[in-house]
Protein backbone atom coordinates (compact mmCIF):
# COMPACT_ATOMS: atom_id res chain seq x y z
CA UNK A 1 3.08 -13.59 -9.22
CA UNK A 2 4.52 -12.73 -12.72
CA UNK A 3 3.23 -9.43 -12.30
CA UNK A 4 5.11 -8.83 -8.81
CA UNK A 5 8.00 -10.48 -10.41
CA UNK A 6 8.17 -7.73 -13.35
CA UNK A 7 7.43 -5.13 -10.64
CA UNK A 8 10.06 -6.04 -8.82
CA UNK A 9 12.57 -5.84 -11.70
CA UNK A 10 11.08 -2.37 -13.47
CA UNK A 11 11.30 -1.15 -9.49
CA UNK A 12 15.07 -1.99 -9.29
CA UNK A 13 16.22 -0.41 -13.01
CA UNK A 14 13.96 2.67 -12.28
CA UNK A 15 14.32 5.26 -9.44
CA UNK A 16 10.60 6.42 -8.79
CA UNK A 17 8.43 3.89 -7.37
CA UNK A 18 5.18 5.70 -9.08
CA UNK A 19 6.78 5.32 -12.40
CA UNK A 20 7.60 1.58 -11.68
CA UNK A 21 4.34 1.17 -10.46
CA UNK A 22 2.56 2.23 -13.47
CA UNK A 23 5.11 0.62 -16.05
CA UNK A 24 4.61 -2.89 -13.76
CA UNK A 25 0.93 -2.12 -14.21
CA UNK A 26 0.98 -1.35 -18.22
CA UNK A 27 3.32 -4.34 -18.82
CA UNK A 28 0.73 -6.77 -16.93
CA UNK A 29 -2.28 -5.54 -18.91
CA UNK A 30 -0.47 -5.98 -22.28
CA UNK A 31 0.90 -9.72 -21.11
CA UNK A 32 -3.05 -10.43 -20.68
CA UNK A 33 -3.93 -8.80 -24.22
CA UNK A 34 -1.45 -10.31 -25.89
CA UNK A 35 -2.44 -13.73 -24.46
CA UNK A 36 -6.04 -13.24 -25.50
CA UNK A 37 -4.41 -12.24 -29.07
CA UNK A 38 -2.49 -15.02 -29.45
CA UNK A 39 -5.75 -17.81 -28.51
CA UNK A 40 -7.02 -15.85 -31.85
CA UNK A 41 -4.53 -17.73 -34.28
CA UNK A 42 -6.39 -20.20 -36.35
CA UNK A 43 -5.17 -23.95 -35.50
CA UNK A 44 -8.31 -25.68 -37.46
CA UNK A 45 -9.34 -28.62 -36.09
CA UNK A 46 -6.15 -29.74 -34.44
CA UNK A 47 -6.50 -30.41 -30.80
CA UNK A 48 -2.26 -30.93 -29.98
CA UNK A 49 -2.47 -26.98 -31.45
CA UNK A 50 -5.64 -25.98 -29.54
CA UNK A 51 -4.18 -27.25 -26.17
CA UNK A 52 -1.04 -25.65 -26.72
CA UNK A 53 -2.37 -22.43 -27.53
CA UNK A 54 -5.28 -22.59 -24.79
CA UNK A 55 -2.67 -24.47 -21.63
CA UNK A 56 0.83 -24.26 -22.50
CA UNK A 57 1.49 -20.50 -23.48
CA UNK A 58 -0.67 -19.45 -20.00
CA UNK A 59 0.80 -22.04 -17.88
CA UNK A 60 4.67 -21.94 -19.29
CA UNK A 61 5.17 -18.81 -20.86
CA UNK A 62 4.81 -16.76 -16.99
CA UNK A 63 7.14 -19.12 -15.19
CA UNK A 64 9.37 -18.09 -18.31
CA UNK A 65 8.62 -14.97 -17.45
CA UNK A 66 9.21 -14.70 -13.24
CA UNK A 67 12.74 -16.77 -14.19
CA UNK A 68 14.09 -14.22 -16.21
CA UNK A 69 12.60 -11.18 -14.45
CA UNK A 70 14.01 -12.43 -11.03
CA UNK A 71 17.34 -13.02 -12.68
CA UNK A 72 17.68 -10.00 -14.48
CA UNK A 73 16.56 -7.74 -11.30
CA UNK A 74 19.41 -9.55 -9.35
CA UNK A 75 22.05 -8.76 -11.65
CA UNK A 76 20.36 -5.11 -11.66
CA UNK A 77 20.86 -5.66 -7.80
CA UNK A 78 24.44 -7.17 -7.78
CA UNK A 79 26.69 -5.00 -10.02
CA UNK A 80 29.10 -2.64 -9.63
């Protein structure tokens, strides 16, 4: 759903639907690297730190994500 979220703003800012395709496609692959990146910070032993890294950032950080995509592709949408 993020993905189609981003896809559907990148689709309304650019005028090719190929291009917006393939930028929709790049930007999901990098959200998933970076998210494997970021479970590679050391936390030691702490489990509040390990649950964070390993629940919260995958579970919170894409509804973070589809909010401000959707809002940013209806002002996109909406101006003058």
């Amino acid at each position: 759903m993020m993905v189609g979220a981003v896809g559907v703003l990148i689709g309304s800012i650019v005028s090719y639907r190929s291009t917006a395709m393939s930028a929709a496609m790049g930007t999901g692959i990098l959200y998933f690297v970076m998210l494997q990146l970021v479970r590679q910070i050391p936390v030691g032993d702490s489990f509040i730190g390990r649950m964070v890294l390993d629940m919260g950032v995958p579970l919170v950080l894409p509804i973070l994500i589809i909010w401000g995509a959707l809002k940013l592709a209806a002002y996109v949408v909406t101006r003058d």
